[in-house]
N, C-alpha and C. Protein backbone atom coordinates (compact mmCIF):
# COMPACT_ATOMS: atom_id res chain seq x y z
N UNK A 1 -14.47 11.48 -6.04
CA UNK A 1 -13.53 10.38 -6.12
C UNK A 1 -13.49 9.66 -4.78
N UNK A 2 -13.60 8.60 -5.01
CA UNK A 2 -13.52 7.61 -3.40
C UNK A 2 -11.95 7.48 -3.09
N UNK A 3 -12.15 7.26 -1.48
CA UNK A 3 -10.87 6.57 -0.80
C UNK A 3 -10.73 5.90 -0.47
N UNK A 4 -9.05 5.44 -0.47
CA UNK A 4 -8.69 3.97 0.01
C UNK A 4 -8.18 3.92 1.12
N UNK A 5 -7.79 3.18 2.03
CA UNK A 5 -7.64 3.03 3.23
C UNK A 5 -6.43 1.93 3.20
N UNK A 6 -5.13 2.24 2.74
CA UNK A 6 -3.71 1.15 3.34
C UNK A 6 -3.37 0.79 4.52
N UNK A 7 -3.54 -0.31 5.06
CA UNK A 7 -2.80 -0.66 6.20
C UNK A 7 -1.46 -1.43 5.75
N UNK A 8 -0.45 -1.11 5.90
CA UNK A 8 0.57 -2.61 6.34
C UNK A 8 0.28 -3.61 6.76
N UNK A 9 0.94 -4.94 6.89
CA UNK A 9 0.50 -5.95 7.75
C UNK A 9 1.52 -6.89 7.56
N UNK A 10 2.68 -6.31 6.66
CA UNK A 10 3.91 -7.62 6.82
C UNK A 10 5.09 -6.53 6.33
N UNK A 11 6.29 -6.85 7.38
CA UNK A 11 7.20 -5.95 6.67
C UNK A 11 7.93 -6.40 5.58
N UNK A 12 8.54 -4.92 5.22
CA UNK A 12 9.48 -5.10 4.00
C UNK A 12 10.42 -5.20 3.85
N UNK A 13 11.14 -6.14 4.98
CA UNK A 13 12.28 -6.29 5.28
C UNK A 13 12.75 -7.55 4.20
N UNK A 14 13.57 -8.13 3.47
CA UNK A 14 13.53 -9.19 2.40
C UNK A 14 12.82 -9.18 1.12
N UNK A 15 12.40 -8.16 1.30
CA UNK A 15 11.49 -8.00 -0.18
C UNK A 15 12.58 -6.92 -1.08
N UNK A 16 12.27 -7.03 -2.47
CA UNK A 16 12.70 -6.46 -3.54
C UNK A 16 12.92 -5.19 -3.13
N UNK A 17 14.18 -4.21 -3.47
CA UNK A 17 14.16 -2.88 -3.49
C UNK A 17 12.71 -2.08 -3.99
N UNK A 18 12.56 -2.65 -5.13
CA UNK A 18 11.11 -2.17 -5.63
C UNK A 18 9.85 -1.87 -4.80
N UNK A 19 9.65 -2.99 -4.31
CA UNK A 19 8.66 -3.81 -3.19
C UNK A 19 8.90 -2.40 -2.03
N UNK A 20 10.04 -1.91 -1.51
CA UNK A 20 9.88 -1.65 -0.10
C UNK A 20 9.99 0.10 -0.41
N UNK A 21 10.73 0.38 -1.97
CA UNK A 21 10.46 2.20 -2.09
C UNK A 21 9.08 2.42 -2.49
N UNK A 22 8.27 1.19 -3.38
CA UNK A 22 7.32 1.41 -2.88
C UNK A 22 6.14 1.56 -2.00
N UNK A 23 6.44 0.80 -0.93
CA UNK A 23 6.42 0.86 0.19
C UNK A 23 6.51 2.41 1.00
N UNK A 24 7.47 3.05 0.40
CA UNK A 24 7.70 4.36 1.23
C UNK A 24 7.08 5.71 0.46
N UNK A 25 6.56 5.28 -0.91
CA UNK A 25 6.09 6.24 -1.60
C UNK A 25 4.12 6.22 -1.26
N UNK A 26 4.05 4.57 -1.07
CA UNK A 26 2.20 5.40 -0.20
C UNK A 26 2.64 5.37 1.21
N UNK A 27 3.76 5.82 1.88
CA UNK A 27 3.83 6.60 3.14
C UNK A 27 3.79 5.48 3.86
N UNK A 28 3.76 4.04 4.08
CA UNK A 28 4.39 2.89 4.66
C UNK A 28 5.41 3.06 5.05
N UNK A 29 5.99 2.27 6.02
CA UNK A 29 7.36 1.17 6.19
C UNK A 29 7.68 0.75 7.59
N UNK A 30 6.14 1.31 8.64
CA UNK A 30 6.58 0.33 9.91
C UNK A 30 4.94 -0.69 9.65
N UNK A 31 5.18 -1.75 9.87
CA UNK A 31 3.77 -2.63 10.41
C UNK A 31 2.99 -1.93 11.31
N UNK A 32 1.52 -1.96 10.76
CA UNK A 32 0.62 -1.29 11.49
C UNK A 32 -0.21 0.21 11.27
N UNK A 33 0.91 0.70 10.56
CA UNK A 33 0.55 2.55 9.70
C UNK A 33 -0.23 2.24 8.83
N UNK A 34 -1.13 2.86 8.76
CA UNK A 34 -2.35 3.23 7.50
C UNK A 34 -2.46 4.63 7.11
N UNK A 35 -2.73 4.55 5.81
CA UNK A 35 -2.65 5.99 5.40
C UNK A 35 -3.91 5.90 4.36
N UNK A 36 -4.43 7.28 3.69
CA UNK A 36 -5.89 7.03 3.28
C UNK A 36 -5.25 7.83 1.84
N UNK A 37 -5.00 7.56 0.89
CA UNK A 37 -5.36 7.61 -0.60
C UNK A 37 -6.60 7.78 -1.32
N UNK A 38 -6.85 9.04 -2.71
CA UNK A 38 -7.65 8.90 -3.14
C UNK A 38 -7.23 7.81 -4.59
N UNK A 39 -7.99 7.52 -4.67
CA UNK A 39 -8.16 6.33 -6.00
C UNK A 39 -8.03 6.87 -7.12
N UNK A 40 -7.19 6.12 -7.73
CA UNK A 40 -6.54 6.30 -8.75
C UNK A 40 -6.11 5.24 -9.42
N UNK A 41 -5.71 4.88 -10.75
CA UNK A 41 -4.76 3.86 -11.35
C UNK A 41 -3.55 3.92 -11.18
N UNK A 42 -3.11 5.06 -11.12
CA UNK A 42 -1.32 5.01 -10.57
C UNK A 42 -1.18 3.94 -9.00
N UNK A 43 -2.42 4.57 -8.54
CA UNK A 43 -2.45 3.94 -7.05
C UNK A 43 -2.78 2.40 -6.82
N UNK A 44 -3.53 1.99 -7.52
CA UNK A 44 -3.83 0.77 -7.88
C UNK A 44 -2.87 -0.05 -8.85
N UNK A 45 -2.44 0.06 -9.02
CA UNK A 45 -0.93 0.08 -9.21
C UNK A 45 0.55 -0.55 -8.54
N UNK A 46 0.66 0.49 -7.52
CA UNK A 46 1.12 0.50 -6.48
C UNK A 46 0.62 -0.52 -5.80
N UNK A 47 -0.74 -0.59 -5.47
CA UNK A 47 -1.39 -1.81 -4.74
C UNK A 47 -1.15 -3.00 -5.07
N UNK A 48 -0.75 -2.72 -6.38
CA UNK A 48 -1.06 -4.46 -7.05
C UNK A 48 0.34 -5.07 -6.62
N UNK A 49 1.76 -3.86 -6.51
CA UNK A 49 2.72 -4.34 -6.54
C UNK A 49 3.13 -4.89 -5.39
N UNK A 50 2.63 -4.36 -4.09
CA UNK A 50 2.83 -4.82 -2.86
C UNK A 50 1.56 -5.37 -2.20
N UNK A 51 0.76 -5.86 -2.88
CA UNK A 51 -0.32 -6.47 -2.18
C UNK A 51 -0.11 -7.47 -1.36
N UNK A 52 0.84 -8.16 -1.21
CA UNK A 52 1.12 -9.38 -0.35
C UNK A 52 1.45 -8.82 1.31
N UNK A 53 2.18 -7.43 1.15
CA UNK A 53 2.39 -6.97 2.04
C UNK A 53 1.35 -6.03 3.19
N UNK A 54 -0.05 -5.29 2.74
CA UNK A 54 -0.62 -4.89 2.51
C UNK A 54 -2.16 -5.27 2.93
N UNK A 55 -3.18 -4.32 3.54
CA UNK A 55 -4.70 -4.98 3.43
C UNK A 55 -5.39 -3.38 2.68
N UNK A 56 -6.17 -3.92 2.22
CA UNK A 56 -7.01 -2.83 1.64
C UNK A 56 -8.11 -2.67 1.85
N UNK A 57 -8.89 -1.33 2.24
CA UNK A 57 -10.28 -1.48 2.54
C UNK A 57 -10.70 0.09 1.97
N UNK A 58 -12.41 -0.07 1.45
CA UNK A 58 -12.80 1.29 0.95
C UNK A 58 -13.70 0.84 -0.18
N UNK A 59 -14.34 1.48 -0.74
CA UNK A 59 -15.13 1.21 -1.64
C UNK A 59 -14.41 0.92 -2.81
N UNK A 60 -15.69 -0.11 -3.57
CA UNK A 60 -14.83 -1.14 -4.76
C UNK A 60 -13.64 -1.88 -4.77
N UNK A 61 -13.20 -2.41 -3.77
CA UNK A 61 -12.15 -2.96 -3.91
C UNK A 61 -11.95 -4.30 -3.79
């Protein structure tokens, strides 16, 4: 299974409750933290919901 690679890059300060627990569930919530996920649809998911906030890097993406 491949991995993904989250960086932050805008906070979640003004954004939806939704927007920022998810935010804290892939291990986010200061600008700048990256954390490495294996791939998944739950996870992609997640991505889709805060992508504005967010850069993504890793295979297929």
């Amino acid at each position: 299974m491949s991995s993904v690679k989250v960086r932050q890059v805008r906070s979640g300060i003004g954004q939806s409750p939704r927007h920022t627990r998810t935010l804290r569930a892939l291990g986010l919530g200061k600008i700048g933290r990256s954390v490495e996920h294996a791939d998944s649809p739950q996870l992609r998911g997640m991505l889709r919901r805060v992508s504005h906030l967010v850069t993504i890097e890793g295979k297929d993406v």
